[in-house]
C-alpha atoms as a PDB file:
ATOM      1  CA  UNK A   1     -38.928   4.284  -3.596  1.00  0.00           C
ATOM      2  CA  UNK A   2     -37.737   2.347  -0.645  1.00  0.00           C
ATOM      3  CA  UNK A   3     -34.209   1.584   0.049  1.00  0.00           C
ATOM      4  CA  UNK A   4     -32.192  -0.147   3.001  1.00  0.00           C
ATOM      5  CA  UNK A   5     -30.110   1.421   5.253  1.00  0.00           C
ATOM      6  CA  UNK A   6     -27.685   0.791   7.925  1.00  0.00           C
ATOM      7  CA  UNK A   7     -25.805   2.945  10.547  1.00  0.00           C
ATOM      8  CA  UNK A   8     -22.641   1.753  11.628  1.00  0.00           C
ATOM      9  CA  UNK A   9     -19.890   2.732  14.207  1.00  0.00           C
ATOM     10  CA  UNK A  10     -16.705   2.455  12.164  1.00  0.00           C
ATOM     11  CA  UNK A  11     -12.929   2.167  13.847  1.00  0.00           C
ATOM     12  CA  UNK A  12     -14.968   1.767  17.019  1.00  0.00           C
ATOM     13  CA  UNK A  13     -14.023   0.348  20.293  1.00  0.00           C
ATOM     14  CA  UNK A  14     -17.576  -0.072  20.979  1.00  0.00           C
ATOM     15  CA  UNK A  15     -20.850   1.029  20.084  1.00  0.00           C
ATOM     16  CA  UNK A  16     -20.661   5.354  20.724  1.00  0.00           C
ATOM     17  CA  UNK A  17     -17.503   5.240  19.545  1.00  0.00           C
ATOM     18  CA  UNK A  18     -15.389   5.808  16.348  1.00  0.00           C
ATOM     19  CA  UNK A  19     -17.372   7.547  13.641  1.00  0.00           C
ATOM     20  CA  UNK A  20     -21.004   6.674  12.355  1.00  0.00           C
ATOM     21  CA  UNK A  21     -21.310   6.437   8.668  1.00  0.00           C
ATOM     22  CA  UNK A  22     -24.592   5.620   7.034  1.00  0.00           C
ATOM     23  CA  UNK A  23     -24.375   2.592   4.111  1.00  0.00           C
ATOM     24  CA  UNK A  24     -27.045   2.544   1.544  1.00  0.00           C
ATOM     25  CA  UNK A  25     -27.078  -0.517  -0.498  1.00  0.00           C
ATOM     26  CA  UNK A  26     -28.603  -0.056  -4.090  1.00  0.00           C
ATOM     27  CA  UNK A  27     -29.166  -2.140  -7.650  1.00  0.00           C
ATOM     28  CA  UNK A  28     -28.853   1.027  -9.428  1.00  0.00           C
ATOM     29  CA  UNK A  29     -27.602   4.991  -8.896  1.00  0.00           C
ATOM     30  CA  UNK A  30     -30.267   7.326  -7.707  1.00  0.00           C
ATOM     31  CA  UNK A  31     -30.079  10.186  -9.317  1.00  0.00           C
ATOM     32  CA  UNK A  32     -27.572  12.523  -7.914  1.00  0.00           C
ATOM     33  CA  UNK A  33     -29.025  15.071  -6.252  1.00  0.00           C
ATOM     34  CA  UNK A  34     -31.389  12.468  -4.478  1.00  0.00           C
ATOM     35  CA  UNK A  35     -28.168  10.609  -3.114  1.00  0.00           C
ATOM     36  CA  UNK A  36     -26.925  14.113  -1.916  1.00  0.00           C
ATOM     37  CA  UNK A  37     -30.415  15.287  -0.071  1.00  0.00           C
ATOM     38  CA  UNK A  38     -30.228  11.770   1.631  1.00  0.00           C
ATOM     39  CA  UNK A  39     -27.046  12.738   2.825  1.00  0.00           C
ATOM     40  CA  UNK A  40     -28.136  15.866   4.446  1.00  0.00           C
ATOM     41  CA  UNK A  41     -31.276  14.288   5.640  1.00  0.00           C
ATOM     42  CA  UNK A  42     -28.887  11.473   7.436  1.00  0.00           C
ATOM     43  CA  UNK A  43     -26.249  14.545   8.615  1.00  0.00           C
ATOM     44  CA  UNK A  44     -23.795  11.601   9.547  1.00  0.00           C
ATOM     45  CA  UNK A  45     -20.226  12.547   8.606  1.00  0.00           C
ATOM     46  CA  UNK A  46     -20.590   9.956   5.512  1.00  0.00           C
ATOM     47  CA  UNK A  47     -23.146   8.380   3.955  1.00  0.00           C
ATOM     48  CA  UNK A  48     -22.065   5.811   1.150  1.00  0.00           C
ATOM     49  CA  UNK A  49     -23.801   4.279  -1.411  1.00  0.00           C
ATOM     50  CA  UNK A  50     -22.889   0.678  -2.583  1.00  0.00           C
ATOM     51  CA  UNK A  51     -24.114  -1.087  -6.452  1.00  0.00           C
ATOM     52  CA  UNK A  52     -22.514  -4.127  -7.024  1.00  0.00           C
ATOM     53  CA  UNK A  53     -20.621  -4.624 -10.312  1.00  0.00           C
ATOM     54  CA  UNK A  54     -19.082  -7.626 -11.681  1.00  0.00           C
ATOM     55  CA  UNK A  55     -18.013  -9.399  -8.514  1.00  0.00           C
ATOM     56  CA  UNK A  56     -17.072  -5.907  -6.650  1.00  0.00           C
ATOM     57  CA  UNK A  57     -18.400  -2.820  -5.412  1.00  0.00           C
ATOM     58  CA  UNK A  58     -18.745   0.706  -6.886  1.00  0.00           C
ATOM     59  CA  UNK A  59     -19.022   3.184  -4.017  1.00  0.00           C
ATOM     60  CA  UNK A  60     -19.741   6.594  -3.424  1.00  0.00           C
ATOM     61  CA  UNK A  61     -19.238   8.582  -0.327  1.00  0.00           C
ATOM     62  CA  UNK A  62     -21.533  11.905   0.445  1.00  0.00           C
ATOM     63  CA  UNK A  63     -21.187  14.510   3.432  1.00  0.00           C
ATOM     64  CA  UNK A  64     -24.370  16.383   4.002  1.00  0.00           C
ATOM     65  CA  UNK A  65     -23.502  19.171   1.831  1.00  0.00           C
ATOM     66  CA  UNK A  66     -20.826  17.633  -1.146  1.00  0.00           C
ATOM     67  CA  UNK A  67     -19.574  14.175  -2.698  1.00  0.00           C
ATOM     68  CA  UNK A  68     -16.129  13.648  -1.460  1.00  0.00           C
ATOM     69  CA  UNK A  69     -13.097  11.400  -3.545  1.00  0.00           C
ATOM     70  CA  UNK A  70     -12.364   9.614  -0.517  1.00  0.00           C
ATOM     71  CA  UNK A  71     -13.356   7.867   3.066  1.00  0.00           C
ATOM     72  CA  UNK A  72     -12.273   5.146   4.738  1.00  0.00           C
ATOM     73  CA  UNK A  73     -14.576   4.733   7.317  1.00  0.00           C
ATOM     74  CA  UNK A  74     -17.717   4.830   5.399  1.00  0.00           C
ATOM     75  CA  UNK A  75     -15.885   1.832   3.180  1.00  0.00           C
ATOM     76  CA  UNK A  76     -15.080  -0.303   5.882  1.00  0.00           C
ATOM     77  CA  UNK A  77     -18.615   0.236   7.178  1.00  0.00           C
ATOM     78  CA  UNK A  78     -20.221  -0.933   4.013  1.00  0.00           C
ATOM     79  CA  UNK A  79     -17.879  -4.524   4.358  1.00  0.00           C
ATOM     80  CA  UNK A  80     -19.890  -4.422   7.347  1.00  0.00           C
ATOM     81  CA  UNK A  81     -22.638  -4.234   6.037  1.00  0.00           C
ATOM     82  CA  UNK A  82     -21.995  -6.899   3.497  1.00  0.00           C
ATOM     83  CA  UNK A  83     -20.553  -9.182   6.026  1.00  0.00           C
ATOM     84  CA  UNK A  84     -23.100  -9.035   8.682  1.00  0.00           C
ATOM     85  CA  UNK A  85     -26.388  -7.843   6.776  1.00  0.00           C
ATOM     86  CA  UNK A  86     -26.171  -8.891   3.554  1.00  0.00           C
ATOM     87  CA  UNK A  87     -25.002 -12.553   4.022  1.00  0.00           C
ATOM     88  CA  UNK A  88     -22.061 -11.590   1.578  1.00  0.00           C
ATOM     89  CA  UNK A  89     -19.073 -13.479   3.408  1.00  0.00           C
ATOM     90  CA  UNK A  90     -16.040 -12.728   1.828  1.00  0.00           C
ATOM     91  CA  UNK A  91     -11.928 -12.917   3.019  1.00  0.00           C
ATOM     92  CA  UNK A  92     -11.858  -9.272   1.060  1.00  0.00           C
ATOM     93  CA  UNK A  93     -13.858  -7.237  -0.741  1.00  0.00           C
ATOM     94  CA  UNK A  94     -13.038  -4.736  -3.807  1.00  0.00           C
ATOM     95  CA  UNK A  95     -14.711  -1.205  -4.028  1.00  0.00           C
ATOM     96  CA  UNK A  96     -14.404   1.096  -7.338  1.00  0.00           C
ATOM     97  CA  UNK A  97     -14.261   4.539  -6.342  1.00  0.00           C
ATOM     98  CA  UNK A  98     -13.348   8.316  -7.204  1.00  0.00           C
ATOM     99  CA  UNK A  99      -9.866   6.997  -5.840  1.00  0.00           C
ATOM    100  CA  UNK A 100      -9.471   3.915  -7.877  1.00  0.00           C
ATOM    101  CA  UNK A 101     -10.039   0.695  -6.044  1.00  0.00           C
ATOM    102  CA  UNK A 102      -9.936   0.077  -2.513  1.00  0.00           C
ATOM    103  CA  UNK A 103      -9.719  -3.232  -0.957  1.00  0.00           C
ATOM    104  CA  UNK A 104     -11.432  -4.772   2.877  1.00  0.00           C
ATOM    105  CA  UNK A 105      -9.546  -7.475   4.184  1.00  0.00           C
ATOM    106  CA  UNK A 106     -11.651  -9.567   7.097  1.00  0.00           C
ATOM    107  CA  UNK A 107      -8.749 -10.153  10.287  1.00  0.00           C
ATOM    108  CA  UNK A 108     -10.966 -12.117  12.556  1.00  0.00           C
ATOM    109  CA  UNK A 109     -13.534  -9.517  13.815  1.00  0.00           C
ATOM    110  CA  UNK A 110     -11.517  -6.275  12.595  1.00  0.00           C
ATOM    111  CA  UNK A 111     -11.205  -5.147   9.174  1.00  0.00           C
ATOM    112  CA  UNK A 112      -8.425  -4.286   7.298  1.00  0.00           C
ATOM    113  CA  UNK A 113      -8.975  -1.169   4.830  1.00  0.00           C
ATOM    114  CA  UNK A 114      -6.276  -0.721   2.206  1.00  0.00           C
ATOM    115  CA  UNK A 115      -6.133   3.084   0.557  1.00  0.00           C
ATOM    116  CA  UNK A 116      -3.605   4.581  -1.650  1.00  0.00           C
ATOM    117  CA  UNK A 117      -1.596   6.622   0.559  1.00  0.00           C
ATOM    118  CA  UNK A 118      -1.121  10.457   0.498  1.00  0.00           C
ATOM    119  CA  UNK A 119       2.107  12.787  -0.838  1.00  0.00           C
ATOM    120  CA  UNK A 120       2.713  15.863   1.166  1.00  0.00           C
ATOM    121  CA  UNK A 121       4.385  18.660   0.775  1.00  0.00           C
ATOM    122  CA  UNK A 122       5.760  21.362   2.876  1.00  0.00           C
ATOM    123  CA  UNK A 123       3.628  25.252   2.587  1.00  0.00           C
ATOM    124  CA  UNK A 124       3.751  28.467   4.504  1.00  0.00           C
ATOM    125  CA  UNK A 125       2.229  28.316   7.460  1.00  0.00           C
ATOM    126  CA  UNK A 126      -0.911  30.595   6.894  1.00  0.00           C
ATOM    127  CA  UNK A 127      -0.933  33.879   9.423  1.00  0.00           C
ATOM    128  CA  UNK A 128      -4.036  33.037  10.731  1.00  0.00           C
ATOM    129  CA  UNK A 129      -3.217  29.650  12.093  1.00  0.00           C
ATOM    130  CA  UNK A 130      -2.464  30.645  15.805  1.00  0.00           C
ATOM    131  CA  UNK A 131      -5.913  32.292  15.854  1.00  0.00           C
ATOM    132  CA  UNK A 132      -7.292  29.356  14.390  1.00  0.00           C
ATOM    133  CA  UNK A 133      -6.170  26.734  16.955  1.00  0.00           C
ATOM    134  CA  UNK A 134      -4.710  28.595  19.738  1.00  0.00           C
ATOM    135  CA  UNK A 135      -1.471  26.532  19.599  1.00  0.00           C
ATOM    136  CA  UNK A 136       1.738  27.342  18.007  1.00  0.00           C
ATOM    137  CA  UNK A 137       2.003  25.507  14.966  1.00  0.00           C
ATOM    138  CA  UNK A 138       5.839  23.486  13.989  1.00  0.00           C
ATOM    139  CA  UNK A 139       5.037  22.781  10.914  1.00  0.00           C
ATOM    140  CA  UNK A 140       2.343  22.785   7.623  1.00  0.00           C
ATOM    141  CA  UNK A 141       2.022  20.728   5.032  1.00  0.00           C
ATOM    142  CA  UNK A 142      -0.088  20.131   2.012  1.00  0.00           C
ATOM    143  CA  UNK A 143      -1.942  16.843   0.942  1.00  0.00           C
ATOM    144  CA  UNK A 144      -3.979  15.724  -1.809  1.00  0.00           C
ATOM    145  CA  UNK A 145      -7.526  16.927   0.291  1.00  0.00           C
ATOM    146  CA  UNK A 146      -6.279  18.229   3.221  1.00  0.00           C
ATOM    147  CA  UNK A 147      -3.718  20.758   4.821  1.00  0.00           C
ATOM    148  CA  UNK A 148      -1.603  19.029   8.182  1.00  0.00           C
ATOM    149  CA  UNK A 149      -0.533  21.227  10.471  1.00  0.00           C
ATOM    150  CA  UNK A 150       2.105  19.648  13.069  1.00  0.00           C
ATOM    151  CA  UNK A 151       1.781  20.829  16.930  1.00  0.00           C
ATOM    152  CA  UNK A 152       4.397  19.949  20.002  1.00  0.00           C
ATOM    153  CA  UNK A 153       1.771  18.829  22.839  1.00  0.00           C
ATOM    154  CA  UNK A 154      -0.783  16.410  22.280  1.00  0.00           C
ATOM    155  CA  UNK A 155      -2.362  16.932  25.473  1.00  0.00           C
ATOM    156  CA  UNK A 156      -3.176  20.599  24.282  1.00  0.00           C
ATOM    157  CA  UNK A 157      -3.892  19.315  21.230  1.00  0.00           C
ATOM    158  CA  UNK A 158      -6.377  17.027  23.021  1.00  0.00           C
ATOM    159  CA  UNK A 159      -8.602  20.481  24.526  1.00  0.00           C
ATOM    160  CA  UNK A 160      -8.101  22.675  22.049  1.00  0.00           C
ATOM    161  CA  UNK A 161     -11.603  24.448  20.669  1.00  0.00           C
ATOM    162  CA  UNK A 162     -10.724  25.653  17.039  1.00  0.00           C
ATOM    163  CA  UNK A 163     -12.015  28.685  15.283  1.00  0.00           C
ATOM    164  CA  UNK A 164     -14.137  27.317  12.169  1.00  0.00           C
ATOM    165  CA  UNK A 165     -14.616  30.490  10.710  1.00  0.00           C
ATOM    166  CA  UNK A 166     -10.674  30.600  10.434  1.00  0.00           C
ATOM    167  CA  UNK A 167     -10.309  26.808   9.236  1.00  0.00           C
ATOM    168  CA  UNK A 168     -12.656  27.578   6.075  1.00  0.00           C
ATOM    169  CA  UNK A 169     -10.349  30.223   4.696  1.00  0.00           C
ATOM    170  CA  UNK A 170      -8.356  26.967   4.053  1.00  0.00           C
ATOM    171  CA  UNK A 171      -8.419  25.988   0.246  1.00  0.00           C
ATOM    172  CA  UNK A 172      -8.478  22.486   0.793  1.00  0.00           C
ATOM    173  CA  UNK A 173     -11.327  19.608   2.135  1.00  0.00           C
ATOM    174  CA  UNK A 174     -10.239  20.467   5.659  1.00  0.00           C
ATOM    175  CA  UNK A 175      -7.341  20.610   8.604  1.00  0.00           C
ATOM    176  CA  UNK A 176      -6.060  17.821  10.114  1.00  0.00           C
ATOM    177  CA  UNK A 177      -3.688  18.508  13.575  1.00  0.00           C
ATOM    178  CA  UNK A 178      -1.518  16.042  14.549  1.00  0.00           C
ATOM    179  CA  UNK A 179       1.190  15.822  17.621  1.00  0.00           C
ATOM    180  CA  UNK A 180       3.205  12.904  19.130  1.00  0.00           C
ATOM    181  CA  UNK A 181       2.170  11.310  22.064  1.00  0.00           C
ATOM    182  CA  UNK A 182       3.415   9.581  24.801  1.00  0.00           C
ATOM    183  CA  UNK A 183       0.730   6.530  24.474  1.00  0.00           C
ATOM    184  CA  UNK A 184       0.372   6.243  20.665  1.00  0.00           C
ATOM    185  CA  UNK A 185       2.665   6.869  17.920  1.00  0.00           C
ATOM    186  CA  UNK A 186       0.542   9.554  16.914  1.00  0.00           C
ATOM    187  CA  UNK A 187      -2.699  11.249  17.833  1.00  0.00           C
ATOM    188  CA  UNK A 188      -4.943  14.072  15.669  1.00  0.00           C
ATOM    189  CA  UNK A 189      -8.387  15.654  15.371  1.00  0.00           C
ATOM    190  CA  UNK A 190      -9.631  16.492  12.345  1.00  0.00           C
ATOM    191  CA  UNK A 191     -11.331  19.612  11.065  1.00  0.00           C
ATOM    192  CA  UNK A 192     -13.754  20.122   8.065  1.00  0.00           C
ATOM    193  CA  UNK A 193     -15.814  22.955   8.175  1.00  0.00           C
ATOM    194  CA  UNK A 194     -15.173  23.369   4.357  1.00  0.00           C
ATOM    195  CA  UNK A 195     -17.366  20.334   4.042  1.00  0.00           C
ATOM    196  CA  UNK A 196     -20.388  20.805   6.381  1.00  0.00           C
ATOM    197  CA  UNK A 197     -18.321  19.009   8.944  1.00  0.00           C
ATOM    198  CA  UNK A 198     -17.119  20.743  11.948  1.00  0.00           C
ATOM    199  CA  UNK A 199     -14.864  17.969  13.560  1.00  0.00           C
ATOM    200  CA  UNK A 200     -14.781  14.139  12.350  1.00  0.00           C
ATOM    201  CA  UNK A 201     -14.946  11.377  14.750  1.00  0.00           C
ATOM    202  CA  UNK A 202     -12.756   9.283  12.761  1.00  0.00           C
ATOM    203  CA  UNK A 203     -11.249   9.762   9.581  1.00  0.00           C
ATOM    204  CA  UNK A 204      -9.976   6.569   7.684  1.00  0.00           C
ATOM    205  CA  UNK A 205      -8.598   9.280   4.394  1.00  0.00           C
ATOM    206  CA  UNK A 206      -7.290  11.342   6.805  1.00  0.00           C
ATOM    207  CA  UNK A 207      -4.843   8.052   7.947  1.00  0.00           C
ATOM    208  CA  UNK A 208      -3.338   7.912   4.579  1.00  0.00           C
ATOM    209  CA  UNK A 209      -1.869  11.483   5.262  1.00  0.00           C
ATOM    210  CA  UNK A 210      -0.985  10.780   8.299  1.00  0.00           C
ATOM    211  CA  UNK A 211       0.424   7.603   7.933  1.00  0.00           C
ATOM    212  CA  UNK A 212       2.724   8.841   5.317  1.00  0.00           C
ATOM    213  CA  UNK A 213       3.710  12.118   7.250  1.00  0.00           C
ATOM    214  CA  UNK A 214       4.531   9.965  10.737  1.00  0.00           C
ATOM    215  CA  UNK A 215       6.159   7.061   8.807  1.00  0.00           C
ATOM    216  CA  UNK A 216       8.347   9.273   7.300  1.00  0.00           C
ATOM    217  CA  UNK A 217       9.266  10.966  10.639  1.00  0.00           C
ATOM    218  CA  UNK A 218       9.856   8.074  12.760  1.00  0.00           C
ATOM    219  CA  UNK A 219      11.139   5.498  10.207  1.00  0.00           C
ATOM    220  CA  UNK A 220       8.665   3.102  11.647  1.00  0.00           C
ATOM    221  CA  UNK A 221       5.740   1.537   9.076  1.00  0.00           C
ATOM    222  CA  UNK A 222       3.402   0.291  11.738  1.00  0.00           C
ATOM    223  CA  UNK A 223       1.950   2.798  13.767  1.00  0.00           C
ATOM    224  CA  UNK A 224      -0.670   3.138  16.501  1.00  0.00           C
ATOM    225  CA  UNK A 225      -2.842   6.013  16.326  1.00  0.00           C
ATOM    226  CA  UNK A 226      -5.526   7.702  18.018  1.00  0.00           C
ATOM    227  CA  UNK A 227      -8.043  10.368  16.864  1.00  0.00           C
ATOM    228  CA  UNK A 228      -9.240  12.633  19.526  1.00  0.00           C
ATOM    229  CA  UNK A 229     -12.597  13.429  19.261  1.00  0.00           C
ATOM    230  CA  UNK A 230     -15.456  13.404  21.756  1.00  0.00           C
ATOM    231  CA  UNK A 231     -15.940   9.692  20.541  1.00  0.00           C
ATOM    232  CA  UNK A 232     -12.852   8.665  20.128  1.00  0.00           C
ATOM    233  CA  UNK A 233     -11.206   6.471  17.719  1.00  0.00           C
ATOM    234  CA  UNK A 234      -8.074   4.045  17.990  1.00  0.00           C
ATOM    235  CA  UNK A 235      -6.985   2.842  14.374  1.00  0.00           C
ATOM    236  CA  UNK A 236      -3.255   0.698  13.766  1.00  0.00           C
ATOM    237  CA  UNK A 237      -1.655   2.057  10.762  1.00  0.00           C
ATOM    238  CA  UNK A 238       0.777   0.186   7.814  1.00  0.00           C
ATOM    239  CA  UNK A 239       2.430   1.781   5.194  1.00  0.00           C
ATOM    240  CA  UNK A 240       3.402  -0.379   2.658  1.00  0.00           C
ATOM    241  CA  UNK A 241       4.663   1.827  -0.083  1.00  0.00           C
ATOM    242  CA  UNK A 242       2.623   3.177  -1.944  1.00  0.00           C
ATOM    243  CA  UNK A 243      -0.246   1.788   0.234  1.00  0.00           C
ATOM    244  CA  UNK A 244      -1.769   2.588   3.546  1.00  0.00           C
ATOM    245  CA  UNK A 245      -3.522  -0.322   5.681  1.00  0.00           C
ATOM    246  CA  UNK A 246      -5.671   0.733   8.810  1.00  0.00           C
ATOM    247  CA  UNK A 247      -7.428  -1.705  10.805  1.00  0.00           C
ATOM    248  CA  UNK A 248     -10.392  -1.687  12.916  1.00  0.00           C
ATOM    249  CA  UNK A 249     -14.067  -2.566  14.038  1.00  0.00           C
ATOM    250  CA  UNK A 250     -17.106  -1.863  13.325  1.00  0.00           C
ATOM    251  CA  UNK A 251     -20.489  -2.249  15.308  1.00  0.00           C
ATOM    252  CA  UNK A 252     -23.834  -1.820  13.739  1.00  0.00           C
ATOM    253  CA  UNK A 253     -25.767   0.676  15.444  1.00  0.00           C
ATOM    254  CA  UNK A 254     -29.603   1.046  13.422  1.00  0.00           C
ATOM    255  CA  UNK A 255     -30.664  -1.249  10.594  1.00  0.00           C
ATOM    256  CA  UNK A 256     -34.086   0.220   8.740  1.00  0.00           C
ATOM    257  CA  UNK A 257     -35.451   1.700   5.847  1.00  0.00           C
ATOM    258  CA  UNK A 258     -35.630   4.573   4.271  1.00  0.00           C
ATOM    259  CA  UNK A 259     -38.870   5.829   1.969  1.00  0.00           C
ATOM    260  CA  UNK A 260     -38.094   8.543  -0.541  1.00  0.00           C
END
């Protein structure tokens, strides 16, 4: 069997940047262990698989080692992929997903991704968590995937090098750390050991949590964000109740074919 794929730099300023997720069009599912061995044969942070149905999408989003409920940049990448590769020229396109459906506005040459935003609550903060980032930690909160923990320099935040052994004693899909900055609203880095992924370039689900956390803080519901990595990403963020909108670009890196 022989099936298409494309890698594509997603929230990107530029090719190298943002975060590479694979897209995998298909007419029907492989089965599932296939999708998840193609995955971890890929080892990019996501790699998604698209069927159409009925005018829309279904999608499905792998890591190299588990199927996750949710990411953003993997979805925008695959409008991408329609747009540009597949000739399917749309103002918005619908996926079906583990999270219900998600929507991918076109704005000029950016995207708009809309995903249901998160609900946090306030937890302990674990004893660990010094030892795991080296920074004190303000505050810790709990999300629907992933545990938030708040710092008070984003400039630290910026060099810190995290103990992964520590972060997957986390019951969760990972860590995000997030401080205020002088430049952005907001900046974070985001840690998933717990799911074969050390540290994620850029992290569309990880948005909706923080979205909601720094909307809530500030009082503002547009927000300009940047995610740390090595690559760096720079996303704008909307809440809009029970929504979150992030926009950026994408840039297709490798176009091919796969033979499995």
């Amino acid at each position: 069997m022989e099936l298409p794929i494309y890698v594509v730099d997603a929230f990107a300023r530029g090719r190298f940047s943002g975060n590479p997720a694979a897209v995998i069009p298909v007419e029907a599912w492989p089965e599932d262990r296939l999708m998840q061995q193609i995955a971890q044969e890929n080892n990019q942070a996501e790699t998604a698989f698209i069927k159409p149905i009925d005018g829309a999408y279904h999608i499905r989003w792998f890591t190299p080692t588990i199927e996750v409920n949710l990411c953003g940049h993997a979805t925008m990448a695959s409008a991408h992929v329609l747009v540009h590769h597949l000739n399917q020229r749309e103002s918005k396109y619908r996926f079906w997903s583990r999270s219900g459906w998600l929507h991918v506005d076109c704005v000029g040459e950016a995207y708009a991704l809309d995903l249901p935003a998160d609900e946090l609550k306030p937890v302990d903060i674990p004893p660990f968590m010094f030892d795991a980032l080296g920074l004190d930690v303000l505050e810790f909160w709990k999300g629907r995937d992933d545990f938030l923990a708040l710092v008070d320099n984003s400039q630290m935040l910026r060099r810190l090098t995290p103990d992964f052994s520590l972060i997957t004693r986390l019951k969760s899909r990972g860590l995000i750390v997030t401080a205020a900055d002088e430049e952005f609203d907001f900046v974070s880095r985001c840690f998933y050991p717990q799911s074969g992924i050390d540290e994620d370039p850029a992290t569309g689900s990880a948005h909706t949590t923080l979205t909601r956390f720094w909307a809530d803080r500030t009082g503002k519901s547009n927000l300009s964000a940047f995610q740390a990595s090595e690559r760096g990403a720079s996303i704008i963020c909307t809440l809009d109740q029970e929504r979150v909108i992030l926009q950026g670009r994408c840039y297709t890196y490798l176009q091919g074919q796969i033979t499995v």
